[in-house]
Protein backbone atom coordinates (compact mmCIF):
# COMPACT_ATOMS: atom_id res chain seq x y z
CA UNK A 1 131.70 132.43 138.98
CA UNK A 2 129.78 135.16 138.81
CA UNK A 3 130.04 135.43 134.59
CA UNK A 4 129.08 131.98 134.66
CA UNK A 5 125.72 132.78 136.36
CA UNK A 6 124.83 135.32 134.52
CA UNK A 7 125.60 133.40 130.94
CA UNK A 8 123.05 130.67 132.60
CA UNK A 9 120.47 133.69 133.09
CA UNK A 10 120.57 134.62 129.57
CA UNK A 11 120.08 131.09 128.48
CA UNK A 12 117.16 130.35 130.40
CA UNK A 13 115.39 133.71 129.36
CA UNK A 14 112.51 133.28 126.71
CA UNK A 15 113.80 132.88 123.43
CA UNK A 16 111.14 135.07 121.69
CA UNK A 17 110.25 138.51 121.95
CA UNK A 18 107.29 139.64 124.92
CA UNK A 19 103.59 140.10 123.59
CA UNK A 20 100.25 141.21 124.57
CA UNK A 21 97.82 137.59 124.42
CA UNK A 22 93.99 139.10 124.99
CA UNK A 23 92.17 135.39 126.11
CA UNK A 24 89.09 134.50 126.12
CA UNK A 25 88.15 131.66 128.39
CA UNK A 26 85.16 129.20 129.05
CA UNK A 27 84.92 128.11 132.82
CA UNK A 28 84.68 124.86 134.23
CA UNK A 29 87.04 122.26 132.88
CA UNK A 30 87.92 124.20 129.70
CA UNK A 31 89.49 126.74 131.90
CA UNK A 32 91.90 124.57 133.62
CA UNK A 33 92.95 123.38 130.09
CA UNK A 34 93.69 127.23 129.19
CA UNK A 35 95.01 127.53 132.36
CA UNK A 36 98.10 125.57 131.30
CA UNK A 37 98.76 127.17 128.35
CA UNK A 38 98.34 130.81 130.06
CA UNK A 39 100.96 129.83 132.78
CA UNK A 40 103.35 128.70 130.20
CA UNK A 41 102.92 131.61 127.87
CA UNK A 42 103.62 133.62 131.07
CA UNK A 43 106.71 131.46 131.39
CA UNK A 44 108.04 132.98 128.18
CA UNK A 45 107.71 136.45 129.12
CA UNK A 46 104.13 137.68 127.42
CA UNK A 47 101.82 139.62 128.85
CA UNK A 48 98.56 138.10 128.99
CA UNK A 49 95.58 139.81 129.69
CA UNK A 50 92.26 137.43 130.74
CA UNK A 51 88.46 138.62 130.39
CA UNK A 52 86.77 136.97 133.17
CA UNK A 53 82.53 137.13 134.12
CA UNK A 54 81.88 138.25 137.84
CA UNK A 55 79.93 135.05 137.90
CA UNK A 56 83.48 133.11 137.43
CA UNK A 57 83.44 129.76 139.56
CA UNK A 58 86.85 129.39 137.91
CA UNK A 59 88.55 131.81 136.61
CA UNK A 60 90.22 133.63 139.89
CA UNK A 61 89.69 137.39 139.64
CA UNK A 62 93.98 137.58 141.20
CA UNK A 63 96.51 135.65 139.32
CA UNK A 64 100.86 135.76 139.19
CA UNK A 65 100.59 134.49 135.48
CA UNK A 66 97.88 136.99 134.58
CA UNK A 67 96.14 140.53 134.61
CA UNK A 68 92.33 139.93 134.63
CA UNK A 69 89.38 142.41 133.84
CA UNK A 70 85.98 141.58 135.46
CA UNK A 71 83.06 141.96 133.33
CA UNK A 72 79.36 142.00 135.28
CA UNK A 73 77.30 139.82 134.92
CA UNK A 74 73.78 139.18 136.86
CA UNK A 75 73.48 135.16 135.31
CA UNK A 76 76.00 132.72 135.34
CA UNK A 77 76.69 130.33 132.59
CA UNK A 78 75.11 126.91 132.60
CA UNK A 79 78.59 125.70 133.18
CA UNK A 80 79.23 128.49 136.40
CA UNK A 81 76.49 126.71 137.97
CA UNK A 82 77.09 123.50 140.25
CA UNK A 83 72.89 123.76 141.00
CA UNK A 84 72.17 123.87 137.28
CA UNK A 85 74.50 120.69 135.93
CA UNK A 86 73.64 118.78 139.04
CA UNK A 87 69.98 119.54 137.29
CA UNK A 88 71.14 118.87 134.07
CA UNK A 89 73.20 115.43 134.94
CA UNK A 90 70.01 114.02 136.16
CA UNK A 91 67.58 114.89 133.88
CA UNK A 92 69.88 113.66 131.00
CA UNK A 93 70.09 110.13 133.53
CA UNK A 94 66.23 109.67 133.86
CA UNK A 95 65.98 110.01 130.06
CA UNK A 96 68.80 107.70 129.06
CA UNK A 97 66.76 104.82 130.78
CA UNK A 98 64.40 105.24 127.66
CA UNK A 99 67.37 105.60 125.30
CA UNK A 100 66.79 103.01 123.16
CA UNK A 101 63.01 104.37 122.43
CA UNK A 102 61.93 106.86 120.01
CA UNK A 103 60.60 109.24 122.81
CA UNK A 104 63.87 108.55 124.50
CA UNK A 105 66.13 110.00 121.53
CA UNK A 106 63.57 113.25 121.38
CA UNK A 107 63.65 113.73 124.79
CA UNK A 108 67.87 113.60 124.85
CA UNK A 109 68.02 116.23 122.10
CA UNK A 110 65.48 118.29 123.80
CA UNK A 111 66.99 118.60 127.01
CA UNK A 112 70.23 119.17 124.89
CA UNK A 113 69.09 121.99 122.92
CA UNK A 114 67.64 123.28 126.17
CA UNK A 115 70.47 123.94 127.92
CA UNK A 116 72.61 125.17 124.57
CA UNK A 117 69.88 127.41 123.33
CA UNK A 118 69.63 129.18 127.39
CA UNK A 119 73.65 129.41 127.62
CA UNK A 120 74.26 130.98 124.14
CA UNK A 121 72.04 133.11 124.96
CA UNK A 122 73.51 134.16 128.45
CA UNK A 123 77.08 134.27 126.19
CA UNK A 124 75.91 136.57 123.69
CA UNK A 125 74.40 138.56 126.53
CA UNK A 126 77.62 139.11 128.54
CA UNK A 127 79.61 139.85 124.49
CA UNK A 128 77.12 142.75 124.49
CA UNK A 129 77.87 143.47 127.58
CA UNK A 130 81.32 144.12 126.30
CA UNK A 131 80.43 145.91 122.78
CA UNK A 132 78.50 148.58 125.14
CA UNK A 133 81.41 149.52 127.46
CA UNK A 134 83.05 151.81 125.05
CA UNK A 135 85.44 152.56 127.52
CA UNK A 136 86.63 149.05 127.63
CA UNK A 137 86.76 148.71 124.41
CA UNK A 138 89.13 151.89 123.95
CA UNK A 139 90.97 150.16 126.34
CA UNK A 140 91.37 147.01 124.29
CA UNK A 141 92.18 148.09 120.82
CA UNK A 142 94.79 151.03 122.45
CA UNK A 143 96.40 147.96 124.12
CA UNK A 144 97.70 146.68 120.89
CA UNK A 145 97.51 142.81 121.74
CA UNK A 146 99.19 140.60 119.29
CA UNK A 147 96.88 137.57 119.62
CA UNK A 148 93.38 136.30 120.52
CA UNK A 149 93.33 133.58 122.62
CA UNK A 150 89.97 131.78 123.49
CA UNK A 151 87.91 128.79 123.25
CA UNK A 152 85.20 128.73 120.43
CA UNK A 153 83.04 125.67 121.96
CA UNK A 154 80.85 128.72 123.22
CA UNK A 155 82.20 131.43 120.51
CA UNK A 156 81.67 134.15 122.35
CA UNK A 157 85.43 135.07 122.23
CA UNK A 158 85.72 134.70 118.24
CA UNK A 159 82.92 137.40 118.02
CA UNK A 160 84.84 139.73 120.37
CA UNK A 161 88.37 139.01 118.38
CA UNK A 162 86.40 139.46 115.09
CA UNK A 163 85.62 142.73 116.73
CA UNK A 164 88.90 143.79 117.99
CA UNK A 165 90.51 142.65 114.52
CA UNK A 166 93.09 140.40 116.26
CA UNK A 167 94.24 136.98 114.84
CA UNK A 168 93.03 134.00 116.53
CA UNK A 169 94.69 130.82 118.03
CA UNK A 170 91.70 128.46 119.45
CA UNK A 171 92.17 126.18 121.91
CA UNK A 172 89.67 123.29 121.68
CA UNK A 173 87.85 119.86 121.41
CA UNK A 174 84.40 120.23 120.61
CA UNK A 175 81.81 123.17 118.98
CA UNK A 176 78.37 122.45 118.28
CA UNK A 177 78.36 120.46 115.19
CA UNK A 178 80.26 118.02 116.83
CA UNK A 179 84.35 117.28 117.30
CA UNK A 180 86.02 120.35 115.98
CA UNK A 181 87.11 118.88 112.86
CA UNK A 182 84.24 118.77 111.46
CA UNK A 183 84.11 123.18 111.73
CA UNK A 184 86.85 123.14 109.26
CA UNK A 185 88.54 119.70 108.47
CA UNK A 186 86.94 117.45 105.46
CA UNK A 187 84.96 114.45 107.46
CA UNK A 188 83.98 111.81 105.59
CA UNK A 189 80.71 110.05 107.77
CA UNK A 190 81.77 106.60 106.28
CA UNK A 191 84.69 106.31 108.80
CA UNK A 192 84.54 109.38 111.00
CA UNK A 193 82.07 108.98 114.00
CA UNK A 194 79.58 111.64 115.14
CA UNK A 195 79.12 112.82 118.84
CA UNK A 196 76.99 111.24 120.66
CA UNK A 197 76.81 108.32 117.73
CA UNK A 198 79.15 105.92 120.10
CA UNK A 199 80.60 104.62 117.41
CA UNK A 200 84.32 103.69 115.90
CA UNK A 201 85.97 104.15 112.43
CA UNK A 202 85.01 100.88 111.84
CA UNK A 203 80.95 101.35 110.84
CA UNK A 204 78.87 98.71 108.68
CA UNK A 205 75.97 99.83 106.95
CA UNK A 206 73.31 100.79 109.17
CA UNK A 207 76.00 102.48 111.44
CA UNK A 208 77.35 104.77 108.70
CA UNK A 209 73.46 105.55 108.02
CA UNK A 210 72.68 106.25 111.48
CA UNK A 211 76.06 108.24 111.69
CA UNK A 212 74.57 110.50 109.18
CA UNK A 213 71.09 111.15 111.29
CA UNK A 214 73.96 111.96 114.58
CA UNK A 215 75.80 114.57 112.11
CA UNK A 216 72.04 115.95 110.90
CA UNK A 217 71.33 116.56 114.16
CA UNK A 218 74.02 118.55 115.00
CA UNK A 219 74.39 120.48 112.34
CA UNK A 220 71.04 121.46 112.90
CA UNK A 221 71.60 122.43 116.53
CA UNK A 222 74.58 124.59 115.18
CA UNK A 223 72.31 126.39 112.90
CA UNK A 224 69.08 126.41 114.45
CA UNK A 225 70.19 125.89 118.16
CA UNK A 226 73.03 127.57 118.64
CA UNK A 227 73.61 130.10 115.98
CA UNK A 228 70.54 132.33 116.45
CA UNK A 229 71.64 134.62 119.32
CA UNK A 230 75.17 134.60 118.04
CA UNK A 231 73.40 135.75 114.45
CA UNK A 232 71.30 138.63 116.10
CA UNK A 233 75.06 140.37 117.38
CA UNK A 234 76.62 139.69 113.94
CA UNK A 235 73.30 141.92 112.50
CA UNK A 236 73.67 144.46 114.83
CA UNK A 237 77.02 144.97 115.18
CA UNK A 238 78.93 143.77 111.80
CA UNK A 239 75.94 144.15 109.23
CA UNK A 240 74.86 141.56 107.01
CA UNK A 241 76.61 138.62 105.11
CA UNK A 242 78.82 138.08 108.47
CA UNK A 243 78.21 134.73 110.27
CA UNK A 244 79.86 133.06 113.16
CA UNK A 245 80.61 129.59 111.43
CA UNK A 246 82.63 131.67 109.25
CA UNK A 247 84.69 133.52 111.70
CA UNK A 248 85.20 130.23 113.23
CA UNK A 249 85.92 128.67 109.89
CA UNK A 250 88.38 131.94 109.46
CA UNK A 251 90.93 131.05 113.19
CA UNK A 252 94.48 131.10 112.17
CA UNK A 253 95.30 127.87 114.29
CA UNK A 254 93.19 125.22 116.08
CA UNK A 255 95.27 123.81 119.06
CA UNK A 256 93.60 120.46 119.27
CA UNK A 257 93.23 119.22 122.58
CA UNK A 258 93.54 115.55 121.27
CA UNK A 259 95.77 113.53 119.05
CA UNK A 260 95.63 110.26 117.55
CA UNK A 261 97.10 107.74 119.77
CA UNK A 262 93.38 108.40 121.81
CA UNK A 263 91.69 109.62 119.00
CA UNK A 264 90.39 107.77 115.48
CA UNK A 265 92.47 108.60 112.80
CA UNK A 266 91.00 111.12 109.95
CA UNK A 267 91.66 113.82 107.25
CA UNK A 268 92.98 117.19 108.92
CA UNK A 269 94.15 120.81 108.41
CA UNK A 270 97.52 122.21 108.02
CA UNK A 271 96.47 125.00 110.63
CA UNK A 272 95.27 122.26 113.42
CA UNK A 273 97.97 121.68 116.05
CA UNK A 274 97.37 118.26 117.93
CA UNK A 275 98.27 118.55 121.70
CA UNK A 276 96.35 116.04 123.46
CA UNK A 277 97.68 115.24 126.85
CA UNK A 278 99.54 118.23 126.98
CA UNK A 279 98.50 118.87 130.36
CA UNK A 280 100.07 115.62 132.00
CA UNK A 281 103.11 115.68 133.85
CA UNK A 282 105.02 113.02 135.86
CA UNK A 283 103.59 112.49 139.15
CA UNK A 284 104.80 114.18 142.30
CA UNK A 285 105.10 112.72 146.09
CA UNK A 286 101.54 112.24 147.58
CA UNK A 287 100.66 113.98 150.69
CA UNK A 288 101.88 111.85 153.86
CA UNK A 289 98.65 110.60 154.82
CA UNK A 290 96.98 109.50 151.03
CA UNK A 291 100.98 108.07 150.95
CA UNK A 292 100.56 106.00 154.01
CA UNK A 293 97.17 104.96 152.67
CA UNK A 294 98.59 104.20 149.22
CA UNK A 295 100.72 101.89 151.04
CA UNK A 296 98.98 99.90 153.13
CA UNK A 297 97.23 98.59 149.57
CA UNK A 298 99.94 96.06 150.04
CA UNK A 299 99.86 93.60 146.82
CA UNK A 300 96.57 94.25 145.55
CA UNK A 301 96.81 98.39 144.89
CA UNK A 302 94.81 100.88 144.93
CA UNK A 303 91.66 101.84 142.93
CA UNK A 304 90.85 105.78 142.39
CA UNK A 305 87.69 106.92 141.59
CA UNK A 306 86.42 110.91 140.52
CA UNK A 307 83.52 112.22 138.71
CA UNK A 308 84.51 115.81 138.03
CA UNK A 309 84.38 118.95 139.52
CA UNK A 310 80.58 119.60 138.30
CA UNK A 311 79.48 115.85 138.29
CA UNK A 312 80.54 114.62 141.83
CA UNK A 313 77.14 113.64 143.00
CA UNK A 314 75.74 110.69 141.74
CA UNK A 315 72.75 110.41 144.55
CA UNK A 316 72.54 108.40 147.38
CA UNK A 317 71.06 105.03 145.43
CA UNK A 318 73.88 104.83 142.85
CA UNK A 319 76.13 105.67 145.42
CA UNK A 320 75.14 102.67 147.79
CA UNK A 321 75.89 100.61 144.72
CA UNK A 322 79.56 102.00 144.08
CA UNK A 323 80.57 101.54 147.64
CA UNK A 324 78.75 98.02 147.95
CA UNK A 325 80.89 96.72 145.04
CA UNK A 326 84.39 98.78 146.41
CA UNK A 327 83.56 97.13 149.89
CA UNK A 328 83.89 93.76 147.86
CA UNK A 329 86.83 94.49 146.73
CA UNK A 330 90.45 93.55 148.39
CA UNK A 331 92.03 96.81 146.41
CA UNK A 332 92.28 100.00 148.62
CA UNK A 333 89.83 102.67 147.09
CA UNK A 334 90.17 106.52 147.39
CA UNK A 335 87.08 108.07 145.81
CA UNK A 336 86.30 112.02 145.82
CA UNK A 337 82.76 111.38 146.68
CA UNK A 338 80.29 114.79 146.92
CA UNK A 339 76.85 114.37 149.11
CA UNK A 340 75.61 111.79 151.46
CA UNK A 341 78.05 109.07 153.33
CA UNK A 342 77.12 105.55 151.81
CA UNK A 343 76.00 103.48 154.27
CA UNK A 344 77.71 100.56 152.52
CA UNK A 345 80.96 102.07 152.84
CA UNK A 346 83.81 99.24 153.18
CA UNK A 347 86.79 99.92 155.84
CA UNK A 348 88.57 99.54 152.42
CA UNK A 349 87.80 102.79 150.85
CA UNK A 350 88.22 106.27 152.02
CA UNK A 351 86.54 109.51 150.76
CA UNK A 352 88.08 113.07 149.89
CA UNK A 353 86.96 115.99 148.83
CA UNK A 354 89.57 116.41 145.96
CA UNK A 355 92.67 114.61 145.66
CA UNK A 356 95.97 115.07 143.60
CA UNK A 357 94.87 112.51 141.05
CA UNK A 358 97.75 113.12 138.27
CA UNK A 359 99.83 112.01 141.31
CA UNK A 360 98.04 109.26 142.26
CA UNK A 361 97.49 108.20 138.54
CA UNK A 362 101.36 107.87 138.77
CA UNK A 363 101.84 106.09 141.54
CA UNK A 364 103.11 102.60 140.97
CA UNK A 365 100.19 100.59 143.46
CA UNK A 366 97.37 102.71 141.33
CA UNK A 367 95.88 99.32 139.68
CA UNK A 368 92.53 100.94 138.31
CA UNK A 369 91.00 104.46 137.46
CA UNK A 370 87.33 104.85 137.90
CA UNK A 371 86.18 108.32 135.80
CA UNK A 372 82.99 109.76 133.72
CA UNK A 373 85.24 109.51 131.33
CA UNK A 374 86.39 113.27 130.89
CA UNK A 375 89.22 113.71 127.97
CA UNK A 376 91.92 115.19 130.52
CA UNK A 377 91.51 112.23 133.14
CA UNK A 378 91.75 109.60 130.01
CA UNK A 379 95.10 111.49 129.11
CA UNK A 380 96.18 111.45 132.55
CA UNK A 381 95.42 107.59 132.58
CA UNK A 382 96.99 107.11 129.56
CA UNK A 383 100.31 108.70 130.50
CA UNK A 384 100.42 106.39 133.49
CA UNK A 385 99.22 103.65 132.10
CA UNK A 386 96.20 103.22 134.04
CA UNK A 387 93.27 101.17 132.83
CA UNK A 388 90.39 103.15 132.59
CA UNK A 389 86.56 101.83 134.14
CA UNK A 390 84.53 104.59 132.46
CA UNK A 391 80.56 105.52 133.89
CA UNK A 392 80.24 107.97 131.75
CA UNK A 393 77.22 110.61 132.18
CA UNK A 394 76.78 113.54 129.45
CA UNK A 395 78.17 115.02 126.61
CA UNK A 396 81.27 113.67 124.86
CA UNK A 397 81.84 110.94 127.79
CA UNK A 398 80.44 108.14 126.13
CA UNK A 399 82.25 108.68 122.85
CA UNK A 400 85.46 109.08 124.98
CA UNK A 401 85.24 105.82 126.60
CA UNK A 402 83.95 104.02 123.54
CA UNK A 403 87.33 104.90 122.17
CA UNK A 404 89.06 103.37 125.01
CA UNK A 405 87.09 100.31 124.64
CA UNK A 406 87.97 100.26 121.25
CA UNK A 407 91.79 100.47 122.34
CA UNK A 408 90.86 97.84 124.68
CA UNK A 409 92.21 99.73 127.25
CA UNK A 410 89.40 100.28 129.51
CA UNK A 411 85.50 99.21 130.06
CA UNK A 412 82.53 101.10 130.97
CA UNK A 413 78.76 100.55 132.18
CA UNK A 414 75.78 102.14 132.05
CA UNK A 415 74.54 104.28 134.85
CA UNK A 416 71.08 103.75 134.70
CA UNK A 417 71.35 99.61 135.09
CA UNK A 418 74.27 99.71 137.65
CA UNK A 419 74.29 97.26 139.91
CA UNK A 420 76.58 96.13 142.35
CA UNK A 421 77.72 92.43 140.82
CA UNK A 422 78.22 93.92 137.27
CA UNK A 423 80.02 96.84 139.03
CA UNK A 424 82.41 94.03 140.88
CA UNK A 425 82.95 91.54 138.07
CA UNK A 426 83.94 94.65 135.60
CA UNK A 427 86.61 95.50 137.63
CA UNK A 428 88.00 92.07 138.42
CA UNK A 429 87.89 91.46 134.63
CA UNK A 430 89.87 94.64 134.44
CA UNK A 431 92.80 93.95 136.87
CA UNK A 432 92.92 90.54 135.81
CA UNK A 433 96.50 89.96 134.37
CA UNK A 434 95.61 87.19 132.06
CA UNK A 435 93.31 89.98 130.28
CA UNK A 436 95.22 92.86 127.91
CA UNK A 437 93.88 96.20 129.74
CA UNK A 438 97.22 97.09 131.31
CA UNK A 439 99.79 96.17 128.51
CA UNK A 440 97.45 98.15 125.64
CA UNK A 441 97.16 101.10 128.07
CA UNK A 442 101.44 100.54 128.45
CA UNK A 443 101.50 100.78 125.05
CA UNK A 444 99.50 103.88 124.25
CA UNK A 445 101.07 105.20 126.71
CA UNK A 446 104.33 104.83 124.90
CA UNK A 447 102.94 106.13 121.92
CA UNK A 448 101.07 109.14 123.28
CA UNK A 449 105.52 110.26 125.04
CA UNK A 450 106.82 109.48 121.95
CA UNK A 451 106.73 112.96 120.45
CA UNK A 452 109.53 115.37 118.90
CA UNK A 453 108.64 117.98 120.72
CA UNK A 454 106.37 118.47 123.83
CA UNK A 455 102.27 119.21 123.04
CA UNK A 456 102.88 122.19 125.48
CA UNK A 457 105.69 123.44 123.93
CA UNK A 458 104.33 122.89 120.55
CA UNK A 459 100.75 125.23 121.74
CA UNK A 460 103.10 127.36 122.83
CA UNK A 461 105.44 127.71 119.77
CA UNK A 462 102.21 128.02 117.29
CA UNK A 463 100.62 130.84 119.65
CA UNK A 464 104.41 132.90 118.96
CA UNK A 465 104.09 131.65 115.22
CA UNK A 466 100.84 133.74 115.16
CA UNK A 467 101.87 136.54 117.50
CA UNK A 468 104.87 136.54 114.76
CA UNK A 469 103.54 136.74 111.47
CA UNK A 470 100.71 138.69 112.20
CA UNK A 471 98.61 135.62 111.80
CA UNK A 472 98.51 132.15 109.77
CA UNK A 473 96.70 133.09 106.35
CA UNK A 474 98.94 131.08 104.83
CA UNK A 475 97.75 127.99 106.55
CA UNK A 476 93.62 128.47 106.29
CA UNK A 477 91.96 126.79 103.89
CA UNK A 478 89.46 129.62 101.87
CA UNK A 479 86.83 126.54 101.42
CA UNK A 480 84.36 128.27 104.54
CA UNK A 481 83.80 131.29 101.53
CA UNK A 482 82.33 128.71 99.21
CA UNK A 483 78.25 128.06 99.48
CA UNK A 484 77.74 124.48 100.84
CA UNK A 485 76.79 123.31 96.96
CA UNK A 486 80.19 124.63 95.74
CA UNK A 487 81.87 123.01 98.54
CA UNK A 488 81.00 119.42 97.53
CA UNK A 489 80.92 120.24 93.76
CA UNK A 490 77.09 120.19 93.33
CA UNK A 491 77.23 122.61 90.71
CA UNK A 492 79.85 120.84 88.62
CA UNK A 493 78.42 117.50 88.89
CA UNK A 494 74.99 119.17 88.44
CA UNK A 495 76.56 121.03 84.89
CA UNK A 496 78.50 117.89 83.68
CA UNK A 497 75.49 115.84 84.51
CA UNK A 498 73.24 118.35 82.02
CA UNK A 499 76.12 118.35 79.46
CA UNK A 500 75.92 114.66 79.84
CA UNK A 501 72.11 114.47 79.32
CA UNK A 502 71.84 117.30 76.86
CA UNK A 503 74.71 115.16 74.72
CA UNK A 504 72.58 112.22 75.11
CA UNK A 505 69.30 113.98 74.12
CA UNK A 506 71.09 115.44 70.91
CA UNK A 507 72.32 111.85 69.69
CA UNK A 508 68.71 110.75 70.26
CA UNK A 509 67.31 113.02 68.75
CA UNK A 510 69.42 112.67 65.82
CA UNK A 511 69.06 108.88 65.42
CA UNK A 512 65.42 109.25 65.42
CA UNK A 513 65.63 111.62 62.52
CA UNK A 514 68.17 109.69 60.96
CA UNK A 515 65.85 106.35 61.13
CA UNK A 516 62.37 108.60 59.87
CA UNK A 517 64.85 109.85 57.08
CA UNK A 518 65.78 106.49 55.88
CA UNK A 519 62.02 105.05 56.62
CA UNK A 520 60.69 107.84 54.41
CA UNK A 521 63.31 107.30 51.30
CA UNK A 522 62.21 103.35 51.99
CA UNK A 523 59.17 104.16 51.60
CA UNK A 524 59.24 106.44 48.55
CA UNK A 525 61.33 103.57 46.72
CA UNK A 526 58.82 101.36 47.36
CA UNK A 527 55.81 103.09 46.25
């Protein structure tokens, strides 16, 4: 008995030798995404070491899956701060009720750039911040980690790697030209939407041209926006000719936080790793009392509503709308409202301050899933076959849910003209059973299990694949060292095109002669 337990320990030890994993993280939603793949690197036996601000709403300073080291920090990010996105979320709603102006569109990108410009700045503050402390720094390289771990949609942590001289696994969705693909990955703008463009793979004319003004934008907020501050450390600290798109361009492997049963399909990298949904698991029991409530849904189910951690308050007037239409309703509604009690409150929904919504995604009476249409609630829904009623707010939201409208697996309205009746007749239309929400969402949710190996598992085996081989070389493409004219094959076009011309010229030029020649000897015969 006693050999047979201790075979059954050896088995279930990690199958791979311990490391040292330095990450990197971004707070806010990003972390609880790394948070996953931190707690199962743990699980295999590495030793993982996690740079944290003292301005952290996140990030806990204790941890039994991590060591942490606290770096000061006197401002938070714009994403530490509930005061400063409750700021942001309705500035960005008071301008989207001129979105379809001119002034609208300048204003959007303004108050965008605003609030990318002030937090890069804040990020390249607190990477300084880090380059000072020589003492940490000592500390760092005598370590000897074996990977960088971090998230580059705020790069602060590929300018520290790039520093340390550690290879790089990224975990991420978005940087700031846009989905992540477009950093490294060829993206042709005829059938790959833009952020922010709300658009499919499917674009006619005028879409693919106004697909191209989306992508102009953005790549000038990567290198006009964003890039400055990040520029001003690569001068001062790595000398010139070093750029942050490049050591971005340069990661060893890009764990993708998305795959293609949610996601449009396009050209990719060998070195991109798709794990979308890899933070979904099957649903535990629900606390007694949400159970009890759960069940008292009888035949009509439950309807769950969240907005985020950041986003929770939608004000008191859109709020009176949502709870007007739930109170219409004969579905049971649990809805993590932040702020003022609506006064139009139903007896038919009840409000929490947070609730176990992976679990209550998964329970069988869950009929409907009201969200801003964040990419790990979509998963979640997805994996439980949820429809989806999107109200999306900022950022990537909108593109999110125009993707499951496109899967026709989910609706979403517009914030701005909510009202109660559209609010009410959505829904219905989406838990009517003559209408195909819930069997496409069964079947992408089919698709999205149907995987040789586990998205977590695979992170995790691609972050040892690294750790390994001392990197992934082999597997990044050298196309960021080309100029962008090189990349596209200006120059070649530009020198055939000459050849071409200067070919053309030459056989003009000698026809013309030729024809004077033969005029002249006309003319000689005839005089």
């Amino acid at each position: 008995m006693g050999w047979t337990a201790l075979l059954l320990l050896l088995w279930a030890l990690p199958l791979c030798d311990s490391g040292k994993i330095l990450v990197y993280p971004i707070d806010g939603s990003h972390w609880l995404n790394m948070r996953i793949i931190v707690e199962a690197l743990h699980a295999r036996g590495h030793e993982i070491t996690v740079l944290r601000s003292s301005t952290s709403w996140y990030v806990s300073e204790t941890s039994p899956h991590y060591s942490s080291i606290t770096i000061p920090q006197p401002k938070p990010q714009n994403l530490e701060s509930e005061d400063f996105m409750s700021g942001f979320l309705q500035r960005s709603i008071e301008i989207r009720k001129n979105r379809g102006s001119l002034w609208g569109l300048i204003d959007f990108y303004k108050n965008l750039f605003q609030m990318i410009g002030e937090n890069q700045v804040v990020v390249t503050e607190f990477v300084v911040t880090i380059f000072e402390n020589k003492t940490l720094i000592k500390e760092l390289t005598d370590t000897g980690y074996d990977v960088f771990l971090t998230d580059p949609a705020f790069p602060g942590g590929v300018l520290l790697a790039h520093y340390l001289k550690l290879p790089t696994v990224f975990n991420v969705r978005w940087t700031f030209n846009g989905d992540a693909h477009f950093m490294i990955a060829p993206s042709p703008l005829s059938f790959v939407p833009q952020l922010f463009s709300q658009y499919t793979d499917k674009m006619d004319f005028f879409q693919r041209l106004s697909n191209l003004f989306y992508h102009g934008i953005l790549v000038y907020m990567l290198h006009y926006v964003s890039n400055p501050p990040y520029q001003a450390v690569c001068d001062r600290y790595f000398g010139p000719g070093v750029d942050v798109v490049s050591m971005m361009q340069g990661g060893d492997i890009w764990l993708m936080r998305t795959e293609f049963t949610f996601d449009f399909p396009r050209p990719t990298m060998p070195n991109m790793v798709y794990m979308g949904g890899f933070h979904v698991r099957p649903s535990k029991p629900l606390p007694d009392d949400l159970e009890e409530f759960v069940q008292s849904s009888g035949e009509h189910g439950v309807i769950i509503m969240t907005m985020g951690t950041l986003l929770g308050d939608l004000g008191p007037e859109r709020s009176e709308v949502i709870a007007a239409a739930f109170a219409a309703l004969p579905q049971k509604v649990i809805w993590r409202h932040v702020g003022q009690r609506p006064i139009a409150l139903g007896n038919n929904t009840r409000l929490v301050q947070w609730m176990p919504q992976n679990d209550l995604l998964g329970h069988p009476k869950t009929r409907l899933f009201v969200t801003h249409g964040g990419t790990n609630g979509l998963y979640e829904a997805m994996y439980h076959a949820v429809p989806v009623l999107g109200i999306p707010l900022i950022f990537d939201q909108f593109d999110n849910m125009e993707r499951m409208k496109a899967h026709r697996a989910g609706e979403f309205v517009e914030i701005t003209t909510l009202d109660t009746d559209t609010l009410v007749k959505t829904i219905q239309r989406l838990l009517d059973p003559k209408e195909p929400y819930k069997t496409k969402m069964l079947k992408l949710s089919r698709l999205l299990q149907d995987k040789p190996i586990k998205p977590l598992e695979s992170a995790v085996f691609w972050t040892e694949y690294v750790m390994r081989h001392k990197g992934a070389t082999h597997m990044r493409t050298e196309s960021y060292k080309l100029p962008w004219y090189a990349y596209h094959s200006l120059d070649v076009i530009a020198t055939i095109l000459a050849a071409v011309l200067l070919t053309l010229y030459i056989i003009y030029m000698f026809c013309r002669l030729l024809i004077q020649s033969l005029l002249r000897v006309k003319k000689s015969k005839t005089e």
